[in-house]
C-alpha atoms as a PDB file:
ATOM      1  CA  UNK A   1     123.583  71.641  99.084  1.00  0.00           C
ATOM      2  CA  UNK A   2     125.826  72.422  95.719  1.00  0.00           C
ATOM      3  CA  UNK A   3     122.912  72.909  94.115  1.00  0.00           C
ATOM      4  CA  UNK A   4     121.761  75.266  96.796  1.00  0.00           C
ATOM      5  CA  UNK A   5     125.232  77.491  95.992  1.00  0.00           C
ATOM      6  CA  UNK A   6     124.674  77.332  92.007  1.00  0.00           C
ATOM      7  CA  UNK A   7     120.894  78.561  92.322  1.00  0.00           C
ATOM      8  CA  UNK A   8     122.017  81.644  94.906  1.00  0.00           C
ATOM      9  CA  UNK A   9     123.543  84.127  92.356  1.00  0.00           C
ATOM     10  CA  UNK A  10     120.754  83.716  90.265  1.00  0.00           C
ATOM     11  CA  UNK A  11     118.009  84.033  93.081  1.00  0.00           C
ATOM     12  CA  UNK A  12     119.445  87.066  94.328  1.00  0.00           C
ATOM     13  CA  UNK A  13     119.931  88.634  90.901  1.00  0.00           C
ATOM     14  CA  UNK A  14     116.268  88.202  90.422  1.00  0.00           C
ATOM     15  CA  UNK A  15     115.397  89.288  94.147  1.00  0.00           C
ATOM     16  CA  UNK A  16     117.963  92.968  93.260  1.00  0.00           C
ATOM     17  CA  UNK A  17     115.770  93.421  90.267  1.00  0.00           C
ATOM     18  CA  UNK A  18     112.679  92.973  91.843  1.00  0.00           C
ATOM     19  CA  UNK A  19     114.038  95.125  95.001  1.00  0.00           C
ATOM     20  CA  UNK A  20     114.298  97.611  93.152  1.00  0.00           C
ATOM     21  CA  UNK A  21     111.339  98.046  91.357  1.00  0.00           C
ATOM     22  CA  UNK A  22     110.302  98.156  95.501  1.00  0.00           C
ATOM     23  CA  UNK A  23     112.284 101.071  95.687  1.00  0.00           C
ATOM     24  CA  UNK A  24     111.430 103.237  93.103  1.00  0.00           C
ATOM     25  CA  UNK A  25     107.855 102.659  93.751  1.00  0.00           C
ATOM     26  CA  UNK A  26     108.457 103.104  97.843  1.00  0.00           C
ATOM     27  CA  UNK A  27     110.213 106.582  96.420  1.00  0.00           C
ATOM     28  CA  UNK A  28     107.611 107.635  94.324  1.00  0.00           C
ATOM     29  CA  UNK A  29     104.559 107.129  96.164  1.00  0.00           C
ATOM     30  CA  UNK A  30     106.548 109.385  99.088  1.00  0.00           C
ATOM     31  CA  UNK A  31     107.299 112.176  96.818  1.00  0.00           C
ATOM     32  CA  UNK A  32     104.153 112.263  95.233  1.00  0.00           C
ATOM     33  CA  UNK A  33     102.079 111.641  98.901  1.00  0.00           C
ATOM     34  CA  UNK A  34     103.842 114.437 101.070  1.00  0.00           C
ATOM     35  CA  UNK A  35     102.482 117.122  98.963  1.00  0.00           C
ATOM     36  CA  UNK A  36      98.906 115.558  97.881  1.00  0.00           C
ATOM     37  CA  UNK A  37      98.198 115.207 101.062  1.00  0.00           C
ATOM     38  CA  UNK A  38      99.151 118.559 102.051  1.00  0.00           C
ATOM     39  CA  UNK A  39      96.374 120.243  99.581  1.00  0.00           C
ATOM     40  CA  UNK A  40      93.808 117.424 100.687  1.00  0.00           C
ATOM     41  CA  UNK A  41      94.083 118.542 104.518  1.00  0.00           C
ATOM     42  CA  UNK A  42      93.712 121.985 103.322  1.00  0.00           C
ATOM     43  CA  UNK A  43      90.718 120.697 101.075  1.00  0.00           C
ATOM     44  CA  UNK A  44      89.110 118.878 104.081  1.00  0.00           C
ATOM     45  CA  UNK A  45      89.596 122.386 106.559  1.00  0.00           C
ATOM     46  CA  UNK A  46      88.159 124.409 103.573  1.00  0.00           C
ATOM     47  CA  UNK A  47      85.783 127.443 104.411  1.00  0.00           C
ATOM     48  CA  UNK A  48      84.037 126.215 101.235  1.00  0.00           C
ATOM     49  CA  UNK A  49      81.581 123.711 102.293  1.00  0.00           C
ATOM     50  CA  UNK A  50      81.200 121.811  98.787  1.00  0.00           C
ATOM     51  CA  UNK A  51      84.778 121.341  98.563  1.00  0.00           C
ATOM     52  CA  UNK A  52      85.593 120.084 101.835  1.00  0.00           C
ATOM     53  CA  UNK A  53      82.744 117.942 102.086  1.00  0.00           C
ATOM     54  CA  UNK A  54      83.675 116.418  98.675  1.00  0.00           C
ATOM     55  CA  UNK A  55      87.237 116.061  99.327  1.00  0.00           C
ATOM     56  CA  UNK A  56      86.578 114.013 102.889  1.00  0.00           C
ATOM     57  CA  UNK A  57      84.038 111.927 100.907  1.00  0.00           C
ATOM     58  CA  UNK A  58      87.160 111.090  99.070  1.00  0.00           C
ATOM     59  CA  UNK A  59      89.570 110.287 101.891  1.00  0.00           C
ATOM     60  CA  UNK A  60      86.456 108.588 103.758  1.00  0.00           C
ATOM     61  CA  UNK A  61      85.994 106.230 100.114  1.00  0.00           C
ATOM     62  CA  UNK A  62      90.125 105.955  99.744  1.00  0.00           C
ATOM     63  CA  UNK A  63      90.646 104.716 103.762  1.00  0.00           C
ATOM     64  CA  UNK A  64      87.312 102.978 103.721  1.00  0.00           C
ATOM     65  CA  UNK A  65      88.180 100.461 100.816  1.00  0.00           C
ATOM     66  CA  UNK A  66      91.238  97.957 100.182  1.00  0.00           C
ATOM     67  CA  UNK A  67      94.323  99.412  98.905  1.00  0.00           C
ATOM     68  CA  UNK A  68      94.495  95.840  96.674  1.00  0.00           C
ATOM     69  CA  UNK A  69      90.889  97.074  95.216  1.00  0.00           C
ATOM     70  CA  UNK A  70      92.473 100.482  94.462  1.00  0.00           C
ATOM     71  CA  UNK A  71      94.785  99.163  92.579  1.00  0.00           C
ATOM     72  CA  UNK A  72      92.630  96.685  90.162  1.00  0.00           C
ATOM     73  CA  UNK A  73      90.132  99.830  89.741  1.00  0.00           C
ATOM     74  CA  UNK A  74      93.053 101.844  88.792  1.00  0.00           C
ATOM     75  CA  UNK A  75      94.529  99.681  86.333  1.00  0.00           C
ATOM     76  CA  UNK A  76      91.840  98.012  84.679  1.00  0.00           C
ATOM     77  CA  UNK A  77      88.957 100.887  84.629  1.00  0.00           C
ATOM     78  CA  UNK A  78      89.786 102.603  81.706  1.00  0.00           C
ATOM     79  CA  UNK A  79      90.843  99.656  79.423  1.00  0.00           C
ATOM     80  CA  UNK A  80      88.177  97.449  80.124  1.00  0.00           C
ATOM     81  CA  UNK A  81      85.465 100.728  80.903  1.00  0.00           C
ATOM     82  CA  UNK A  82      86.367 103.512  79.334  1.00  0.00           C
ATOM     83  CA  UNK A  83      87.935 101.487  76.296  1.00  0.00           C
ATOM     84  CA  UNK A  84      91.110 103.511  76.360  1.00  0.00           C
ATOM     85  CA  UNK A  85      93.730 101.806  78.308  1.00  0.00           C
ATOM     86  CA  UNK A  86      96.086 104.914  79.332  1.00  0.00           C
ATOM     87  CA  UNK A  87      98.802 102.915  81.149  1.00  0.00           C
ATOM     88  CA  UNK A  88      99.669 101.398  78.190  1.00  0.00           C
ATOM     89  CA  UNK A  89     101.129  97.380  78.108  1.00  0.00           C
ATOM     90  CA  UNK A  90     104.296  96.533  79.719  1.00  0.00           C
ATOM     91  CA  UNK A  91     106.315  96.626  83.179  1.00  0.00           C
ATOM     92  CA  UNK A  92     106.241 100.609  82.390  1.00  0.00           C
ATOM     93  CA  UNK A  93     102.118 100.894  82.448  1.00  0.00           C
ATOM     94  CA  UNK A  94     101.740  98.224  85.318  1.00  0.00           C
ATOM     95  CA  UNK A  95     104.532 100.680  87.291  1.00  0.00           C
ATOM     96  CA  UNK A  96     102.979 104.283  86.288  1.00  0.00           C
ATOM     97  CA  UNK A  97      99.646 102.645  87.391  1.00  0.00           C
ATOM     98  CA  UNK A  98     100.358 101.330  90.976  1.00  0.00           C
ATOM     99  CA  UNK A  99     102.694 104.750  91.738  1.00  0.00           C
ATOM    100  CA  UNK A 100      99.276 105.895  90.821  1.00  0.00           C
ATOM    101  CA  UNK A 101      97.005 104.101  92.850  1.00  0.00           C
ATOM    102  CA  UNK A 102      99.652 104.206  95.588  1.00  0.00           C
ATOM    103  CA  UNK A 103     100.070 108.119  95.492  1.00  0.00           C
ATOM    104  CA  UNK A 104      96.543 108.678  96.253  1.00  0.00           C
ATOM    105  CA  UNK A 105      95.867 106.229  98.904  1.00  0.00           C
ATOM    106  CA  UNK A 106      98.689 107.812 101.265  1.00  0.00           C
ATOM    107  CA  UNK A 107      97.911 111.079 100.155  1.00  0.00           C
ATOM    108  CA  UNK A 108      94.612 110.322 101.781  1.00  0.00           C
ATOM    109  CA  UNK A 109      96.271 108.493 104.506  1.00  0.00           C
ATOM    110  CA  UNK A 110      98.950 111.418 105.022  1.00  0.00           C
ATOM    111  CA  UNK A 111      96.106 114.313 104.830  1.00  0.00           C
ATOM    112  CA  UNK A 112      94.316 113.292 107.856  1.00  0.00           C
ATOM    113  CA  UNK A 113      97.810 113.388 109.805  1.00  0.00           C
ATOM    114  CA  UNK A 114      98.480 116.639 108.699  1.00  0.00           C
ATOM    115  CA  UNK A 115      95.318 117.872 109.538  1.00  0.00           C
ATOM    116  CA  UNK A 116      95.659 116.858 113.184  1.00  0.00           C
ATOM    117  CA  UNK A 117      98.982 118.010 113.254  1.00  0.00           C
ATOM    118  CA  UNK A 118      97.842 121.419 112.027  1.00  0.00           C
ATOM    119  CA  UNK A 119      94.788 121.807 114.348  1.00  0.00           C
ATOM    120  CA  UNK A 120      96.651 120.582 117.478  1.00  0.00           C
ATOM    121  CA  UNK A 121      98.907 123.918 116.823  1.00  0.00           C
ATOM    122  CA  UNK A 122      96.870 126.089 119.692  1.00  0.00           C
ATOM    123  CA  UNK A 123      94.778 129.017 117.834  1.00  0.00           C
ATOM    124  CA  UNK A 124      96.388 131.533 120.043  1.00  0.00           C
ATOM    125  CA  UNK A 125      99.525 131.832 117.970  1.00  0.00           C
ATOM    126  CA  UNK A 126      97.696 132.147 115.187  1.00  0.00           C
ATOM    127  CA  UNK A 127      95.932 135.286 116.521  1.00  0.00           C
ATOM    128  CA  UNK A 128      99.397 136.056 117.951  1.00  0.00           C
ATOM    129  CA  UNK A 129     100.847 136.324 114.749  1.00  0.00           C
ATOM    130  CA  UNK A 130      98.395 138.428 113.221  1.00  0.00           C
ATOM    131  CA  UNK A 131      98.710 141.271 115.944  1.00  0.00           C
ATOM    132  CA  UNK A 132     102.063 141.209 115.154  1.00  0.00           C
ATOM    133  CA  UNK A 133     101.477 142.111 111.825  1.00  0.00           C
ATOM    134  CA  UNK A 134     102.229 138.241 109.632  1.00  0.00           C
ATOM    135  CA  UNK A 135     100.536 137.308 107.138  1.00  0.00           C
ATOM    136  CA  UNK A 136      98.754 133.394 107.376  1.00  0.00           C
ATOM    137  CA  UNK A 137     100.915 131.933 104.676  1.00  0.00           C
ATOM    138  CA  UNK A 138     103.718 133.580 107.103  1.00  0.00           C
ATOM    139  CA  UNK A 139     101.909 132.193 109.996  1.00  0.00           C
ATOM    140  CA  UNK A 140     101.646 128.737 108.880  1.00  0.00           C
ATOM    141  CA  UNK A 141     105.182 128.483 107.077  1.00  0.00           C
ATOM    142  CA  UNK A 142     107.172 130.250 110.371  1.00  0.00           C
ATOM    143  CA  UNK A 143     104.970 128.886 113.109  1.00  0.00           C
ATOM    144  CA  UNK A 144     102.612 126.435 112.280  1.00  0.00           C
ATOM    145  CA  UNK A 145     104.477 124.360 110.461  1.00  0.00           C
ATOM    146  CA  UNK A 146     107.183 123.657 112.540  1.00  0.00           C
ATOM    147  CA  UNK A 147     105.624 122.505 115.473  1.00  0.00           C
ATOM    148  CA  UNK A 148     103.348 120.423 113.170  1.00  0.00           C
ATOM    149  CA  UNK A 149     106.196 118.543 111.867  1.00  0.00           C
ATOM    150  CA  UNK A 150     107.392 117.629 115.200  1.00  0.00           C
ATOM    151  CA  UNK A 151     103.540 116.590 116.178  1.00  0.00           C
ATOM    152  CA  UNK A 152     103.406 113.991 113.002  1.00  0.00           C
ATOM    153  CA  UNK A 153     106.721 112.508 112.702  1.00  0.00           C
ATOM    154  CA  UNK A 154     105.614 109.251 114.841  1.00  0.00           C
ATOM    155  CA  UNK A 155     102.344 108.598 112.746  1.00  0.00           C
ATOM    156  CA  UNK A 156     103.980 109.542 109.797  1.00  0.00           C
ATOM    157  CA  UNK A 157     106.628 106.687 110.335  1.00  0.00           C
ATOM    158  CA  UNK A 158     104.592 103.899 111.250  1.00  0.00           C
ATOM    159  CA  UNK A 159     102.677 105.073 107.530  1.00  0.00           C
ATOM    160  CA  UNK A 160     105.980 104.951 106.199  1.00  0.00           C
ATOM    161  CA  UNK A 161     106.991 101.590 107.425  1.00  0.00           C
ATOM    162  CA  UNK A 162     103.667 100.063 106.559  1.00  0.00           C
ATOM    163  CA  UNK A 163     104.252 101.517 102.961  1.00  0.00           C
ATOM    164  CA  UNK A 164     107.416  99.243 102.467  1.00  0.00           C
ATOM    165  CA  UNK A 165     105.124  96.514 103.167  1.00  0.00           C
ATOM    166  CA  UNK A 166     102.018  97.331 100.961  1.00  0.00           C
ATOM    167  CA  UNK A 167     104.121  97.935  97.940  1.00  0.00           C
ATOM    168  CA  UNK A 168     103.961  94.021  97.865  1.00  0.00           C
ATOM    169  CA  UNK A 169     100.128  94.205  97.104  1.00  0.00           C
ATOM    170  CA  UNK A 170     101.201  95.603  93.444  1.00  0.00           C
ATOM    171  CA  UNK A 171     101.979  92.283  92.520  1.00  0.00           C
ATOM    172  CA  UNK A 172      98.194  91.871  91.976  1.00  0.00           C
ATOM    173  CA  UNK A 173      98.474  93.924  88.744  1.00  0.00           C
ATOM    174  CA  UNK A 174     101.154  91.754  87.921  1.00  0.00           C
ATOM    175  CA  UNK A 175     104.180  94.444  88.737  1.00  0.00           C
ATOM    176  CA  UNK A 176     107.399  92.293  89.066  1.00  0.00           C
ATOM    177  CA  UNK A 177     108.361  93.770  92.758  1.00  0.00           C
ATOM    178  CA  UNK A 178     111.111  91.449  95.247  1.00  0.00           C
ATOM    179  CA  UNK A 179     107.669  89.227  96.502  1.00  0.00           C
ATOM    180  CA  UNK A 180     106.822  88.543  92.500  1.00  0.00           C
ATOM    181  CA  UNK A 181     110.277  87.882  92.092  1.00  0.00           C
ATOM    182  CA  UNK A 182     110.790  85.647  95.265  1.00  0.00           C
ATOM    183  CA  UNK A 183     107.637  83.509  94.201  1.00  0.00           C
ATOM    184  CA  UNK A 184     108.769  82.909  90.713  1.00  0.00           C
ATOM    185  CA  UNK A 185     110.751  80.694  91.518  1.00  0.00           C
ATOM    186  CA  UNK A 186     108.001  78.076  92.959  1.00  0.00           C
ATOM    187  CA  UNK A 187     106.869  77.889  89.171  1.00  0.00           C
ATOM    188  CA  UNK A 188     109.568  77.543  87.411  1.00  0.00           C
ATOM    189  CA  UNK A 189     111.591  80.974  86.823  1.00  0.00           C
ATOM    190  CA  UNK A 190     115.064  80.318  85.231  1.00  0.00           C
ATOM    191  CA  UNK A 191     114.981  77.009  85.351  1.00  0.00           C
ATOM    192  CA  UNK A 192     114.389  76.587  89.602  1.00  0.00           C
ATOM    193  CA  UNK A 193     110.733  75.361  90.088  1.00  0.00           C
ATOM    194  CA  UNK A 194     109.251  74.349  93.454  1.00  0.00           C
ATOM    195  CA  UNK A 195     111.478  76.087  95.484  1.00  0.00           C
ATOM    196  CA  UNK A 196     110.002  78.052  98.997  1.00  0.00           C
ATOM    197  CA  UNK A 197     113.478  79.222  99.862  1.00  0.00           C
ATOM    198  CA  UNK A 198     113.951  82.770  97.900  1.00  0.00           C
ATOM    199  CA  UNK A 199     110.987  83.792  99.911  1.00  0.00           C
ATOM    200  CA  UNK A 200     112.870  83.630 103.349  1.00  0.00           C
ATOM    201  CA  UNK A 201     115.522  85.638 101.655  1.00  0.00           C
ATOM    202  CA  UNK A 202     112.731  88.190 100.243  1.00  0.00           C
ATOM    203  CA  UNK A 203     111.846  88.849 103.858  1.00  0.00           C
ATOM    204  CA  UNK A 204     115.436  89.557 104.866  1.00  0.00           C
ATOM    205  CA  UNK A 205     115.459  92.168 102.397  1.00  0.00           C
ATOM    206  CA  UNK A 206     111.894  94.008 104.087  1.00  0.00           C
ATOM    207  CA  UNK A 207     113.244  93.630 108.018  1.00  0.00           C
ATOM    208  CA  UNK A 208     116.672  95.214 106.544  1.00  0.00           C
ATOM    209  CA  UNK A 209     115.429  98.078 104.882  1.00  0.00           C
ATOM    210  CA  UNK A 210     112.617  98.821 107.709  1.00  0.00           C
ATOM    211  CA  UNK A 211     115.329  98.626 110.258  1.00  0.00           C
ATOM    212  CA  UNK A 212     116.978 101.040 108.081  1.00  0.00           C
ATOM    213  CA  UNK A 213     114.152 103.333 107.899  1.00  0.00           C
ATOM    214  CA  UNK A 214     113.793 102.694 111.357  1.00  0.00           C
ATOM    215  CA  UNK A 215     116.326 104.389 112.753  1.00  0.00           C
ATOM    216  CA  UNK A 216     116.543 107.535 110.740  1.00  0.00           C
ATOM    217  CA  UNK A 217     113.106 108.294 111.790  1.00  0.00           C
ATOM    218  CA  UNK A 218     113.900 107.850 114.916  1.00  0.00           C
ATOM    219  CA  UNK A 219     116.867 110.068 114.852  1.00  0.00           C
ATOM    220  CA  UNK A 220     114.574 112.108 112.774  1.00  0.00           C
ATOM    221  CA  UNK A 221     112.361 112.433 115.799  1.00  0.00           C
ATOM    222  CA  UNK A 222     115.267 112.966 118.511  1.00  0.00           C
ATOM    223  CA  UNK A 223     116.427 115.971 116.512  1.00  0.00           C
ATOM    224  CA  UNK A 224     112.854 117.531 116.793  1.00  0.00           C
ATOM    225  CA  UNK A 225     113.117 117.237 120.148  1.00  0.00           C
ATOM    226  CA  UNK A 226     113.538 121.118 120.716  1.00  0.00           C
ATOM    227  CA  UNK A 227     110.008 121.947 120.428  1.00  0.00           C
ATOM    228  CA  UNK A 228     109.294 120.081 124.048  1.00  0.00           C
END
């Protein structure tokens, strides 16, 4: 047990460090997602048949194949491929390549939410808007929009939540997230070898911040509730 208490500051020190490389790339992949995926719904409902076709080839390929595949292609393709390994070496490259990878696999993910959301909107208040003289961007910004929010706010949680999860899978690249960290220490990391236990505490740290999340969603959603 005392030896319990001397490894704990240094298990959690490592589990912070690798939290928050879970953070930032949580962060990232959301503020890079939201807007991708905007343009790839638009892309998919395109007029233009060779660009809509080709962009829901893309989401079809992107939802069709492993996320953990993604990643590897991502990262090692132009190194061992193209000969000209853009990441670079380091934490730095490993990170710039999952946000990366990540980005456009919820992009993809997102798109397809947004399009429902957009096409549940009924078509009559588009053609309502136009008699009354709006433009579309002022149709879909002052009308369309709205509503769609409040129509994808569930299925855009239940991405969100499942993100926290799958930024776990970048340890396959070797990215030093809270699970890398949590498992170092069953081969020897600072001096504690064979130990299970920092893994229990790893998964304290993913049911606290999803309960987080959780519940600003949900409040989130109860605040949309003016659109019923």
């Amino acid at each position: 047990m005392e030896l319990f208490f001397e490894q704990l500051p240094i298990v959690f020190r490592s589990l912070n460090t690798g939290f928050l490389q879970t953070l930032k790339l949580f962060f990232v992949t959301l503020l890079g997602a939201f807007p991708l995926g905007l343009v790839i719904a638009f892309g998919s409902m395109s007029r233009f048949k060779p660009l809509s076709a080709l962009v829901r080839l893309l989401v079809a390929v992107i939802r069709g194949t492993p996320l953990m595949i993604q990643l590897l292609i991502v990262y090692f393709f132009p190194g061992l491929v193209l000969d000209n390994p853009i990441w670079g070496s380091g934490e730095s490259g490993r990170f710039l390549a999952a946000s990366m990878a990540f980005i456009l696999n919820y992009a993809c993910y997102f798109s397809e939410i947004y399009r429902g959301g957009i096409q549940s909107v009924p078509e009559g208040q588009n053609e309502a808007g136009l008699v009354l003289g709006m433009t579309k961007s002022q149709i879909f910004f002052k009308v369309t929009l709205l509503q769609m929010i409040k129509r994808i706010i569930p299925p855009m949680s239940n991405e969100v939540i499942t993100l926290v999860k799958d930024t776990s899978l970048a340890r396959i690249i070797a990215l030093q997230e809270i699970i890398w960290a949590g498992q170092s220490f069953m081969k020897g990391s600072h001096g504690i070898s064979g130990a299970i236990w920092p893994l229990f505490f790893t998964a304290i740290y993913y049911l606290l911040f999803n309960g987080i999340l959780t519940v600003l969603l949900a409040r989130l959603e109860k605040k949309l509730n003016y659109f019923r």
